[in-house]
PDB file of N, CA and C in Angstrom:
ATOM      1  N   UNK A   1      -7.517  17.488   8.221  1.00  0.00           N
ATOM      2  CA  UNK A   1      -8.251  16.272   8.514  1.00  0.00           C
ATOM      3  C   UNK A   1      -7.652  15.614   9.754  1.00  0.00           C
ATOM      4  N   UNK A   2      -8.699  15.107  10.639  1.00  0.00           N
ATOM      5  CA  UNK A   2      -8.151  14.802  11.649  1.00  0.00           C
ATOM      6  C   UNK A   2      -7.890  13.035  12.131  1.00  0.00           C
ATOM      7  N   UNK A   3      -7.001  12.494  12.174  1.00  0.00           N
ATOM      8  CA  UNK A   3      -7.186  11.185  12.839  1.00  0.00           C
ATOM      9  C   UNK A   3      -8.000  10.438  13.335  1.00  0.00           C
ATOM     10  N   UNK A   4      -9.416   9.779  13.743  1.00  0.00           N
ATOM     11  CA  UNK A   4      -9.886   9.885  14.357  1.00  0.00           C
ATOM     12  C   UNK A   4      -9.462   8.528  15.373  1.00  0.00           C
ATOM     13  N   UNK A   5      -9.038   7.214  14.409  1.00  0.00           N
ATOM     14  CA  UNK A   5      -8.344   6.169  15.347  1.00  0.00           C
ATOM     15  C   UNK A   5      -7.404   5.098  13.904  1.00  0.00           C
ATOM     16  N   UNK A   6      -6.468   4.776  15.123  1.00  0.00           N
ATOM     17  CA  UNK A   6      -5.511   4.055  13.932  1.00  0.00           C
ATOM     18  C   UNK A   6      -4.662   3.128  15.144  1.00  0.00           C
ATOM     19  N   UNK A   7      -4.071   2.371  14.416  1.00  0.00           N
ATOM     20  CA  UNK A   7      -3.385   1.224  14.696  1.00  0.00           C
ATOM     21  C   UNK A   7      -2.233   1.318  14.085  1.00  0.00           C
ATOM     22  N   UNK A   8      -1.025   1.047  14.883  1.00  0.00           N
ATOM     23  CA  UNK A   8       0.167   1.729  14.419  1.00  0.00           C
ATOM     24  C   UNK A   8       1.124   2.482  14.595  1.00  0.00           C
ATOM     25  N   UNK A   9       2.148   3.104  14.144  1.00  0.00           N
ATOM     26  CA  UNK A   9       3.076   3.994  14.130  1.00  0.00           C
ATOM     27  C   UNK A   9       2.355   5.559  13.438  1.00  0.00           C
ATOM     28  N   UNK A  10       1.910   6.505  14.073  1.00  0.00           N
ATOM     29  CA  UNK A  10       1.055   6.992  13.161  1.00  0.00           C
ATOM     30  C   UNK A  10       2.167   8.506  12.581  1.00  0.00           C
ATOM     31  N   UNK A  11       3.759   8.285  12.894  1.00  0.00           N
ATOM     32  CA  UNK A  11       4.124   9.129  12.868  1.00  0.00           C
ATOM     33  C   UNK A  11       4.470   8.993  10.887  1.00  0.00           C
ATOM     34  N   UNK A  12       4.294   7.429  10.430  1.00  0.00           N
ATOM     35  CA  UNK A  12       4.543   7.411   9.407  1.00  0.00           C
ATOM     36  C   UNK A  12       3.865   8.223   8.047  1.00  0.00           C
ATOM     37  N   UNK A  13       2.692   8.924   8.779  1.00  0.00           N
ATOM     38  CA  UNK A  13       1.597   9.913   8.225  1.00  0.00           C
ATOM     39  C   UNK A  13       2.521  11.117   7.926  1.00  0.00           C
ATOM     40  N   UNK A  14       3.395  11.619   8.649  1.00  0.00           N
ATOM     41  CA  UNK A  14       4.253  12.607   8.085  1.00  0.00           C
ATOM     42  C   UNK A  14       5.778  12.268   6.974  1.00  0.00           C
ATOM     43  N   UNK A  15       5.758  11.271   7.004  1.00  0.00           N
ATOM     44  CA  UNK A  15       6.527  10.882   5.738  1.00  0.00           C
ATOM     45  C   UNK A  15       6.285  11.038   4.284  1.00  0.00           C
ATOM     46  N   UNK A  16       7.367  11.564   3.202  1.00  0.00           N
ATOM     47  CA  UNK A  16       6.609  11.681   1.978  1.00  0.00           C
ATOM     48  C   UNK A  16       6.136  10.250   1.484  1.00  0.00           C
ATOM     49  N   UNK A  17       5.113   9.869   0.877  1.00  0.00           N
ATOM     50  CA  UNK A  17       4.055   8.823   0.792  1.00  0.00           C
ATOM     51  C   UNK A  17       3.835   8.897  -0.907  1.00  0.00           C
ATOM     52  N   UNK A  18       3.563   7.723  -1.459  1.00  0.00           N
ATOM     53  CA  UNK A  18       3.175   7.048  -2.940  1.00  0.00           C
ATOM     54  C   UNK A  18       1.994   6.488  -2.211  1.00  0.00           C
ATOM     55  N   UNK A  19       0.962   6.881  -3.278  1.00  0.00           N
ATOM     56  CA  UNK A  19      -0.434   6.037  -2.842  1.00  0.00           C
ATOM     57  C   UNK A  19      -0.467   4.918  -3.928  1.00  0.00           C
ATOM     58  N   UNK A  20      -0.821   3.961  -4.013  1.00  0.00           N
ATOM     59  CA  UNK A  20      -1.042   3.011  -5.102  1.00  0.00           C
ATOM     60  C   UNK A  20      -2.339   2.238  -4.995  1.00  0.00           C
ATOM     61  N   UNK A  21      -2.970   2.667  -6.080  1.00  0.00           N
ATOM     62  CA  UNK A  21      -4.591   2.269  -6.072  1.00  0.00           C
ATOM     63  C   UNK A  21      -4.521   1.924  -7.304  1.00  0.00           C
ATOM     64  N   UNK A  22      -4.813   0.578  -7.881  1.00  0.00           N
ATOM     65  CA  UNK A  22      -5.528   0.009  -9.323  1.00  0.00           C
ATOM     66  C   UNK A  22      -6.610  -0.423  -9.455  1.00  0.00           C
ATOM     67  N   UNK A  23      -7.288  -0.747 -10.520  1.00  0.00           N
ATOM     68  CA  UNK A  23      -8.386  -1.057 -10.681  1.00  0.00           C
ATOM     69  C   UNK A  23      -8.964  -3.342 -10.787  1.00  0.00           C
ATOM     70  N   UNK A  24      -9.872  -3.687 -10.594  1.00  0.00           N
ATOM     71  CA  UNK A  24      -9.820  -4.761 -10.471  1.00  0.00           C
ATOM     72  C   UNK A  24      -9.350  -5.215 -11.846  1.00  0.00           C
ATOM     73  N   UNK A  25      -9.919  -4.728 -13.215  1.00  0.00           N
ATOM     74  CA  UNK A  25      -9.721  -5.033 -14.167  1.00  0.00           C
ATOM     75  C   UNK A  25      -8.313  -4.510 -14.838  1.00  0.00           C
ATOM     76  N   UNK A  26      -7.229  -5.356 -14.898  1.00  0.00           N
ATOM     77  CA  UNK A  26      -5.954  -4.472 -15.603  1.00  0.00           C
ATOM     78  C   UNK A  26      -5.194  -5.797 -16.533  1.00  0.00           C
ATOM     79  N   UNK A  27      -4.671  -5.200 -17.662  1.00  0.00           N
ATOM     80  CA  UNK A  27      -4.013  -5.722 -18.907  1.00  0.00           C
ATOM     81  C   UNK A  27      -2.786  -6.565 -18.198  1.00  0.00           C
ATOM     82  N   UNK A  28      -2.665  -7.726 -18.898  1.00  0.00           N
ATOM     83  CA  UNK A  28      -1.235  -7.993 -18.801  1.00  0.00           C
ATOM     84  C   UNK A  28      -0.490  -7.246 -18.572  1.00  0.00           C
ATOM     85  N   UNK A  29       0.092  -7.195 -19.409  1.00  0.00           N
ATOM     86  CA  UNK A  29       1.308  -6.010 -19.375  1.00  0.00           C
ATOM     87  C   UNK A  29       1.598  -4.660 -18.287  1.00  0.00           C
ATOM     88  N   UNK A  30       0.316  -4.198 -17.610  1.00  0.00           N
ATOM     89  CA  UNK A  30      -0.060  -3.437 -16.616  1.00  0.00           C
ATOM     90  C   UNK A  30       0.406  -4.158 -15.199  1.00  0.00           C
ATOM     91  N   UNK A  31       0.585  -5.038 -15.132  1.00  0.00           N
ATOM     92  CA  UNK A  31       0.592  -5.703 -13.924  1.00  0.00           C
ATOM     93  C   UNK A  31       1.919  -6.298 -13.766  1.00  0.00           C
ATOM     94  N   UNK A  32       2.637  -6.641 -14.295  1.00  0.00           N
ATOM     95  CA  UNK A  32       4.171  -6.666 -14.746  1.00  0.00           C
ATOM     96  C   UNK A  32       4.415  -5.706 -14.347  1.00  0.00           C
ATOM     97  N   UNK A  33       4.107  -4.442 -14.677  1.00  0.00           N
ATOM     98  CA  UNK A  33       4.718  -2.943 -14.703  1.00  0.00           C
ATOM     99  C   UNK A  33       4.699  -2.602 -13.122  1.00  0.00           C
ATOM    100  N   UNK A  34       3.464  -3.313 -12.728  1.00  0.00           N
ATOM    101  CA  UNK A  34       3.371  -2.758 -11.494  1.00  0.00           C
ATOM    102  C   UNK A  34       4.551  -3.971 -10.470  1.00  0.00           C
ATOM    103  N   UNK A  35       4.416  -4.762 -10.805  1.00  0.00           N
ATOM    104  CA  UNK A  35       5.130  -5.853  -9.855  1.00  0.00           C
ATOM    105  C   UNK A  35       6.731  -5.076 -10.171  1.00  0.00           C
ATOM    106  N   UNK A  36       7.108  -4.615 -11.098  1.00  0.00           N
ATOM    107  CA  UNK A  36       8.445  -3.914 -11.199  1.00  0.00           C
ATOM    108  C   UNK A  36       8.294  -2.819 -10.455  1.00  0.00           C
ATOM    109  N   UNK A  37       7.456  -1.782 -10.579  1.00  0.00           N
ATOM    110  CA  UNK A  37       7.267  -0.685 -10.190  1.00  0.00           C
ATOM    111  C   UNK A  37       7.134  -0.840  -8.084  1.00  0.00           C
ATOM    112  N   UNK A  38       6.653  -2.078  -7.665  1.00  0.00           N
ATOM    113  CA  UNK A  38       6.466  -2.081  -6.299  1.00  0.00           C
ATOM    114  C   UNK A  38       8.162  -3.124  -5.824  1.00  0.00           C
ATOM    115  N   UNK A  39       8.880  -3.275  -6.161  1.00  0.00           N
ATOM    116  CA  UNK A  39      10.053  -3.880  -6.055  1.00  0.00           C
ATOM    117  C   UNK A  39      10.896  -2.734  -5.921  1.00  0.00           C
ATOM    118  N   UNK A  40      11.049  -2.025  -7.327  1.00  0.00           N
ATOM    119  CA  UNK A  40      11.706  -0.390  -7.587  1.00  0.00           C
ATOM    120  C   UNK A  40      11.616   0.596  -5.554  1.00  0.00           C
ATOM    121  N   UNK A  41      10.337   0.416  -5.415  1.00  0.00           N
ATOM    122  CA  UNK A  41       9.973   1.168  -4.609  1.00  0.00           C
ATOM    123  C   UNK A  41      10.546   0.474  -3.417  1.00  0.00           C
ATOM    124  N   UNK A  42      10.657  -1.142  -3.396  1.00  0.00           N
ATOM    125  CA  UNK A  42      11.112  -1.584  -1.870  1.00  0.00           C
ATOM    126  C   UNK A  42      12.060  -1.228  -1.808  1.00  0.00           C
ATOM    127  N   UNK A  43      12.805  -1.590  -3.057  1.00  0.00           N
ATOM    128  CA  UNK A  43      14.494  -0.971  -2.656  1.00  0.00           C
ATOM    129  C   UNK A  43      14.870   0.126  -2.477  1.00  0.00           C
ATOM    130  N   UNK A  44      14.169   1.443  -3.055  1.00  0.00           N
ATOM    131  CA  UNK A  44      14.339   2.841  -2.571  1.00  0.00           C
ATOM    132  C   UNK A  44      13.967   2.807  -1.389  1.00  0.00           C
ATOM    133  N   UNK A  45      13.180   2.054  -0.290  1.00  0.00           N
ATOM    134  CA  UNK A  45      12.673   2.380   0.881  1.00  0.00           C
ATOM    135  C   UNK A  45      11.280   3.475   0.915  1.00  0.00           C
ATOM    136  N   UNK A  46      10.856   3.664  -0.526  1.00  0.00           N
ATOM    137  CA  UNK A  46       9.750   4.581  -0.151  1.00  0.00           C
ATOM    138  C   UNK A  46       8.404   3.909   0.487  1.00  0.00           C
ATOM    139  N   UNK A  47       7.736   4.980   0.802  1.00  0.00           N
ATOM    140  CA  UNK A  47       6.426   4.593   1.649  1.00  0.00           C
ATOM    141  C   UNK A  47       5.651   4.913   0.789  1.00  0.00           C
ATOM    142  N   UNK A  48       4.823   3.216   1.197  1.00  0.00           N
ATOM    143  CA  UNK A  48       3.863   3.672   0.215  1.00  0.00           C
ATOM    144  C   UNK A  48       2.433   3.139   1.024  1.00  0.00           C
ATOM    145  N   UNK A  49       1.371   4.068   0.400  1.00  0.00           N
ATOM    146  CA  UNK A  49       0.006   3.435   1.166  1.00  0.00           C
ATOM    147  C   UNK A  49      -1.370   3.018   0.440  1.00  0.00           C
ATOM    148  N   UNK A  50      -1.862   2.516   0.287  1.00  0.00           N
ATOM    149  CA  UNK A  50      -3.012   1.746   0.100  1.00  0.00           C
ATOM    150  C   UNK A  50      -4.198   0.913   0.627  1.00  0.00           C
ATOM    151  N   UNK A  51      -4.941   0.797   0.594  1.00  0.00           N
ATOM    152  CA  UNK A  51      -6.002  -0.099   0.838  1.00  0.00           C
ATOM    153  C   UNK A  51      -6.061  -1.170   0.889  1.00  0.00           C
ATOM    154  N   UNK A  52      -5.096  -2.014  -0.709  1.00  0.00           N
ATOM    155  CA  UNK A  52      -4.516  -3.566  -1.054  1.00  0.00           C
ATOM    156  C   UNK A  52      -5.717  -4.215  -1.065  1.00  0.00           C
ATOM    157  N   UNK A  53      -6.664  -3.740  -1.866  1.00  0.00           N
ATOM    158  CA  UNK A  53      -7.927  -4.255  -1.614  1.00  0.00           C
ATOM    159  C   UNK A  53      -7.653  -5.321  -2.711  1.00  0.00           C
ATOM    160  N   UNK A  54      -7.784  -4.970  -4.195  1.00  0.00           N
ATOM    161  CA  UNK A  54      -7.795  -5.576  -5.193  1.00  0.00           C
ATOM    162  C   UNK A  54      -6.476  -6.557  -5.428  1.00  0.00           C
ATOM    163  N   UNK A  55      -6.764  -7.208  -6.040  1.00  0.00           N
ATOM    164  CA  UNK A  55      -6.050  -8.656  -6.709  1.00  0.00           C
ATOM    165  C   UNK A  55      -4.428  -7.782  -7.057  1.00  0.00           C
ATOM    166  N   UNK A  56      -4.458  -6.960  -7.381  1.00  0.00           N
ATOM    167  CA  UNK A  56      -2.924  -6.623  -7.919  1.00  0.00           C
ATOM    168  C   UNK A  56      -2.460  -5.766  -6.472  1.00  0.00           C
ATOM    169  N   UNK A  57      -3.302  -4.881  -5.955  1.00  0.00           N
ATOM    170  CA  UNK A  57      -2.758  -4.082  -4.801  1.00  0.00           C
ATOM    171  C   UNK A  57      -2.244  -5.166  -3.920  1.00  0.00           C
ATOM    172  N   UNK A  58      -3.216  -6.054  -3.479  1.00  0.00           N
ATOM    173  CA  UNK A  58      -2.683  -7.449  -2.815  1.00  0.00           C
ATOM    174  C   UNK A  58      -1.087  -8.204  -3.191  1.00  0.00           C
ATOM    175  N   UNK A  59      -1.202  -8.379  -4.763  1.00  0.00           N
ATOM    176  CA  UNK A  59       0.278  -8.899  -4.849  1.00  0.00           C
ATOM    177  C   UNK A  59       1.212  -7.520  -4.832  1.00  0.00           C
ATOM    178  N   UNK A  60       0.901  -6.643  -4.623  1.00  0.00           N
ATOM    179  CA  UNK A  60       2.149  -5.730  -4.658  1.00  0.00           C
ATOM    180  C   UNK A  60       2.538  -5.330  -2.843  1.00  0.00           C
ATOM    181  N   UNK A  61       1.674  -5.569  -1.932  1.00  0.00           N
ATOM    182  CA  UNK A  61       1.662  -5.683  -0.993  1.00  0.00           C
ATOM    183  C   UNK A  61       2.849  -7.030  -0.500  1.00  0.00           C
ATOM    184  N   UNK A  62       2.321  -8.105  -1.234  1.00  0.00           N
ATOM    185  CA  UNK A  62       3.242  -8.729  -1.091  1.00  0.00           C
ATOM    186  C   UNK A  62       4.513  -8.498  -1.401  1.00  0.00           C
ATOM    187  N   UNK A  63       5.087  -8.131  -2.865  1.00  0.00           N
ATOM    188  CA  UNK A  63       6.067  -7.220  -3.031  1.00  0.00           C
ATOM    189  C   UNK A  63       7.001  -6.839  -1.838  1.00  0.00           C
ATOM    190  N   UNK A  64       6.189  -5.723  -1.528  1.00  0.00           N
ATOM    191  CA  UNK A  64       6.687  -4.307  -0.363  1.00  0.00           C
ATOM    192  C   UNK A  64       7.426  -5.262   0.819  1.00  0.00           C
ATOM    193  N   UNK A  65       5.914  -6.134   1.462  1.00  0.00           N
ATOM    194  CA  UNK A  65       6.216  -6.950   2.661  1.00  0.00           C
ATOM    195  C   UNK A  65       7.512  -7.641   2.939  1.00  0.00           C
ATOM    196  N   UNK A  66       8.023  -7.611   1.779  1.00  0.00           N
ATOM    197  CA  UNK A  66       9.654  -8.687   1.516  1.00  0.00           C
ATOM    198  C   UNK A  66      10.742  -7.489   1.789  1.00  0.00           C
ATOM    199  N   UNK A  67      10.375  -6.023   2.195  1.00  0.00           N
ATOM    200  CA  UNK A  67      11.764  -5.490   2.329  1.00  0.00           C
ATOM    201  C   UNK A  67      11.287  -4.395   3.816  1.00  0.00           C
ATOM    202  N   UNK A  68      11.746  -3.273   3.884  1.00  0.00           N
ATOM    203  CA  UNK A  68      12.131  -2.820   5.104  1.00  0.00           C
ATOM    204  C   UNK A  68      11.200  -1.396   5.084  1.00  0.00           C
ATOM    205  N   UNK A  69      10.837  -0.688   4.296  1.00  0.00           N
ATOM    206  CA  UNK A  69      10.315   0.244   3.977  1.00  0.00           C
ATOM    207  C   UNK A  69       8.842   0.465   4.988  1.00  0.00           C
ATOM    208  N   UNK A  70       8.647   1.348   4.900  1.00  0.00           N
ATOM    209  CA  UNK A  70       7.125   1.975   5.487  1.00  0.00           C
ATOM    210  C   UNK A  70       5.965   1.684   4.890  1.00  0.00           C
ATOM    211  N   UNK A  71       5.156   0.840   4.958  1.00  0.00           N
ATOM    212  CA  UNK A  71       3.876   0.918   4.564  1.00  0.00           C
ATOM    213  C   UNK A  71       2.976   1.420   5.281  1.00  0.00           C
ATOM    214  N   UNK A  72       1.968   2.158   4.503  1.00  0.00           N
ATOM    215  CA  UNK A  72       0.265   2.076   5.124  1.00  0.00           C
ATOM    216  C   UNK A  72      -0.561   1.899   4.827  1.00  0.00           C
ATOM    217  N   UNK A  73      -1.635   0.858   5.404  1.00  0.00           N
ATOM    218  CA  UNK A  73      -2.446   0.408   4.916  1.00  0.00           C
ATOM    219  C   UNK A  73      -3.826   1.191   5.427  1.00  0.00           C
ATOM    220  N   UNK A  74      -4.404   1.664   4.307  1.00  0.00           N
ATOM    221  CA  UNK A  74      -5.619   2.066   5.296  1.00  0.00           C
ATOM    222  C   UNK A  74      -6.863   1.355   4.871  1.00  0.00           C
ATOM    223  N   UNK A  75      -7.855   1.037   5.988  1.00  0.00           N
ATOM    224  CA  UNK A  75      -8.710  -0.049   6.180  1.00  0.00           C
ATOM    225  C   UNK A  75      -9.688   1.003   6.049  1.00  0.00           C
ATOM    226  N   UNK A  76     -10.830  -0.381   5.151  1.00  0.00           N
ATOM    227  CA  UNK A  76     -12.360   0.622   5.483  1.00  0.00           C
ATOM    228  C   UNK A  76     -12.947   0.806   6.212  1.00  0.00           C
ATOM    229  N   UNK A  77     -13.728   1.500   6.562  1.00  0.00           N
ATOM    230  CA  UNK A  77     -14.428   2.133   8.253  1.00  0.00           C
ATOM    231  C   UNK A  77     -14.546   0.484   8.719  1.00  0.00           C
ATOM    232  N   UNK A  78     -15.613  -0.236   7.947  1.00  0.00           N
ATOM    233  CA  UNK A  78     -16.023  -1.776   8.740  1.00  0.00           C
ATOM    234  C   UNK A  78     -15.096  -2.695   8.597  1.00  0.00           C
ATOM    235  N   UNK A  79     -14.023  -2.321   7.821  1.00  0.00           N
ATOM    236  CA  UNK A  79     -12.831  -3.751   8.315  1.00  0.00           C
ATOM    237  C   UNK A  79     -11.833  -2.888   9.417  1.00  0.00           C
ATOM    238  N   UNK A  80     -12.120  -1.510   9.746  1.00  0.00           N
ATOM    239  CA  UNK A  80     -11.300  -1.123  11.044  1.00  0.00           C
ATOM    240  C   UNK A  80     -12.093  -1.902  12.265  1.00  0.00           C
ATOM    241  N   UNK A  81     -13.137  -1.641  11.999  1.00  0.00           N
ATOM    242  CA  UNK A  81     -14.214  -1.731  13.363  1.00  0.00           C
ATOM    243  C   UNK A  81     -13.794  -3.458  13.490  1.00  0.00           C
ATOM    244  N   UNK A  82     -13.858  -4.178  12.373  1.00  0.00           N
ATOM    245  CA  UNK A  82     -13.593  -5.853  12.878  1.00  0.00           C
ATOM    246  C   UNK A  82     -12.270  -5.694  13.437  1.00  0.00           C
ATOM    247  N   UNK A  83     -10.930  -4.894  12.984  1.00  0.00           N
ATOM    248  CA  UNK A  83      -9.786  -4.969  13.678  1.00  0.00           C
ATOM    249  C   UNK A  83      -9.984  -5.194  14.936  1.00  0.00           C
TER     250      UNK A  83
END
């Protein structure tokens, strides 16, 4: 698959990568797990990528944003084109 345009460091595409995608609807207890689970990950420094579309991807974004690690965010075709 080929690149076709991006914004960015795009060398971070060859790094090993965690995707994190949830659903809008998630349990208590699910979302805890994840706010631990995206902290876990800042401090290992892993990269992780997502969309951060939904209500929890969003706060775990926030999460990530507080440490040093690699993120990627990938945008949908029409919120690239508004970029």
């Amino acid at each position: 698959m080929e690149i076709k345009e991006h914004i960015g460091n795009i060398k971070l595409l060859k790094l090993p990568k965690t995707a994190f995608l949830c659903s809008r609807k998630v349990p208590a207890t699910i979302v805890l797990k994840c706010y631990d689970w995206a902290i876990e990950q800042r401090e290992k420094g892993h990269c992780i990528i997502s969309g951060f579309h939904s209500k929890i991807e969003k706060d775990v974004l926030h999460y990530l944003l507080k440490g040093q690690q690699p993120i990627i965010l990938v945008l949908a075709k029409p919120l690239f084109h508004r970029v």
